[in-house]
Protein backbone atom coordinates (compact mmCIF):
# COMPACT_ATOMS: atom_id res chain seq x y z
CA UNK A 1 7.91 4.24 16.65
CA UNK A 2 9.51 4.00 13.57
CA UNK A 3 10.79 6.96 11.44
CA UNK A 4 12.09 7.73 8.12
CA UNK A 5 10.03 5.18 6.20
CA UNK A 6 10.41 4.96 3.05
CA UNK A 7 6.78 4.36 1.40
CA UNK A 8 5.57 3.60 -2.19
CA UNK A 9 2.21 5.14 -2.53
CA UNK A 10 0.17 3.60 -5.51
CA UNK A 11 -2.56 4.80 -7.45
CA UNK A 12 -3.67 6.20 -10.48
CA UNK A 13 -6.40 8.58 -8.27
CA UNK A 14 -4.21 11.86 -7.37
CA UNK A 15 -7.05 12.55 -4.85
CA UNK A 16 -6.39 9.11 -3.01
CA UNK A 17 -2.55 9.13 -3.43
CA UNK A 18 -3.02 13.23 -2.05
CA UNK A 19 -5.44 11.72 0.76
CA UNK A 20 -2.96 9.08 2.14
CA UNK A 21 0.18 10.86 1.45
CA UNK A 22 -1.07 13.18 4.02
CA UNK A 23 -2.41 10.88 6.57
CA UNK A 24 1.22 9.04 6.38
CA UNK A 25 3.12 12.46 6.80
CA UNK A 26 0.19 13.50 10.00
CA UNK A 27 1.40 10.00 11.47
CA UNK A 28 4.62 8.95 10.85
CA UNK A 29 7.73 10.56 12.17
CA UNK A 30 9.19 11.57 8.48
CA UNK A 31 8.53 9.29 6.41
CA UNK A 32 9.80 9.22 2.51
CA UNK A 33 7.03 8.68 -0.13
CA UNK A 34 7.55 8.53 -3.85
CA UNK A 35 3.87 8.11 -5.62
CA UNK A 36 3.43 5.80 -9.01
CA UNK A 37 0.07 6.40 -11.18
CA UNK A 38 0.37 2.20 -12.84
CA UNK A 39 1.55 -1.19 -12.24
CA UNK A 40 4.25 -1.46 -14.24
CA UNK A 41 6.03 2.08 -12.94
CA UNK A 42 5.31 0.39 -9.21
CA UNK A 43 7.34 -2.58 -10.57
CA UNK A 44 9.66 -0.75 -12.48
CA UNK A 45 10.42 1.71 -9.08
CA UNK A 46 10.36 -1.30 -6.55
CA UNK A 47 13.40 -2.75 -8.67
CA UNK A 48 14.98 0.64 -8.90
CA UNK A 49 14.41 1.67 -5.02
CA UNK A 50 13.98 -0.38 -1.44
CA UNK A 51 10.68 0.62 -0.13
CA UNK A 52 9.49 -0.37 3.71
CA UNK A 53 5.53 -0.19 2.67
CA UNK A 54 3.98 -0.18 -0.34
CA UNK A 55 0.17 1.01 -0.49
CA UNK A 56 -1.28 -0.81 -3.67
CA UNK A 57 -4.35 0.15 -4.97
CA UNK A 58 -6.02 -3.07 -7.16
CA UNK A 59 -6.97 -1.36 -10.35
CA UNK A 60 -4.97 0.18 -11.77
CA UNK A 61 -3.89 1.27 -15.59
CA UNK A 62 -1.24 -1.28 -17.09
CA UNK A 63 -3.20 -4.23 -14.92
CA UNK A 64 -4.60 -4.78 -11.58
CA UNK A 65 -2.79 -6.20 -8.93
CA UNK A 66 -4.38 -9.87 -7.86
CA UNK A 67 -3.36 -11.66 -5.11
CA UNK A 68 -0.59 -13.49 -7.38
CA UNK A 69 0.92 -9.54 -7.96
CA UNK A 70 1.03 -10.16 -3.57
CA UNK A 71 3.10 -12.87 -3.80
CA UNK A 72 5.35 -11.89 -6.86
CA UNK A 73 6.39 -8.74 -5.28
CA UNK A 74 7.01 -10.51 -1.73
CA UNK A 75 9.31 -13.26 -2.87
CA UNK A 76 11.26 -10.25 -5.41
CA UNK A 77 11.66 -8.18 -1.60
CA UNK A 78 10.76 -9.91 1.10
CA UNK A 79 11.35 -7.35 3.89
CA UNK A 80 8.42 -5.11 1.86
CA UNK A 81 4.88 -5.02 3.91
CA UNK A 82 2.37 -4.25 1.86
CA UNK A 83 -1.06 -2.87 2.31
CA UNK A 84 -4.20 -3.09 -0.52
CA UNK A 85 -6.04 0.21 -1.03
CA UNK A 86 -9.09 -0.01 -3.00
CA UNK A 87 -12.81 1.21 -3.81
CA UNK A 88 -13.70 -2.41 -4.09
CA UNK A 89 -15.57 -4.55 -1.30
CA UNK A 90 -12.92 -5.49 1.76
CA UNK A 91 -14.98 -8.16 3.09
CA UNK A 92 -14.64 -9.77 -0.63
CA UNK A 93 -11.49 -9.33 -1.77
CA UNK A 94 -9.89 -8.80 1.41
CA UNK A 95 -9.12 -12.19 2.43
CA UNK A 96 -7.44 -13.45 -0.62
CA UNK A 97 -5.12 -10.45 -0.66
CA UNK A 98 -3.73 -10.85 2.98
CA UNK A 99 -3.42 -14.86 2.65
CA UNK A 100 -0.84 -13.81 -0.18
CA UNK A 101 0.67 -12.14 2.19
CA UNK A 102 -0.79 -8.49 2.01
CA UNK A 103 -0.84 -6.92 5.87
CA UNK A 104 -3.75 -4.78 5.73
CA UNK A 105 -6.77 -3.73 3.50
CA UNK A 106 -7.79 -0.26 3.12
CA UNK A 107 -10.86 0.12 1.44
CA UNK A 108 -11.66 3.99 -0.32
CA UNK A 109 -14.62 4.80 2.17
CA UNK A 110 -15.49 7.15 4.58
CA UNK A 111 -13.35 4.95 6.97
CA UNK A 112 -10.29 4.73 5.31
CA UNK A 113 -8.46 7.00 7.61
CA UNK A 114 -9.49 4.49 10.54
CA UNK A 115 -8.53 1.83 8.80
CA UNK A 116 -5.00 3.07 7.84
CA UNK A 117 -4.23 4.49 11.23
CA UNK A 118 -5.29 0.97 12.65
CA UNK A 119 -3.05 -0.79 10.25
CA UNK A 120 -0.05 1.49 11.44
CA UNK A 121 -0.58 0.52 14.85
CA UNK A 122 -1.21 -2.85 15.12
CA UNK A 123 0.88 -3.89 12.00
CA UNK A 124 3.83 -1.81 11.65
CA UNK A 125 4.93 -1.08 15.44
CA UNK A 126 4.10 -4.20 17.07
């Protein structure tokens, strides 16, 4: 297992970002998580900082993240996995977000836990 990730948790809910901060410190072995409210301070911090996930919710003040945000921020740090989180349909959106290149969807529902711990255990330790 790894340890000591560091993780970029963000979204302007503080309920979600409180909600997965603590489901990433219940199964990670101490991980390091800064929290941004808006795209441009999740830009701004993933120049600043190296990050090993990034949990990107889609709408979000100071625009959304689309599938071409994906790309943008994998070819700026290509080592970064990130995972969508968002109140909007998976079965949708999902697609177009992981062919950019996007390892998991999370989508705000009563199974959102599931689907995070799933994404951990497939995606990040295999």
């Amino acid at each position: 297992m790894k340890e000591n990730l560091k993780i970029l948790i963000a979204d302007d809910n503080e309920l979600m970002r409180m909600v997965m901060r603590g489901f990433f410190v219940k199964y990670l072995v101490s991980p390091h998580i800064k929290q941004t409210t808006n795209l441009l301070d999740t830009q701004n911090l993933l120049r600043e900082e190296k990050f090993d996930l990034l949990l990107l919710d889609i709408n979000m003040p100071n625009g959304d993240s689309s599938p071409q945000t994906i790309i943008d921020f994998i070819k700026e740090h290509p080592s970064l996995k990130i995972i969508m989180f968002s109140g909007n349909d998976k079965k949708t959106l999902g697609p177009a977000y992981l062919a950019a290149g996007a390892i998991g969807f999370i989508q705000k529902d009563e199974h959102m836990n599931t689907y995070a711990k799933e994404i951990i255990e497939t995606l990040l330790y295999n």
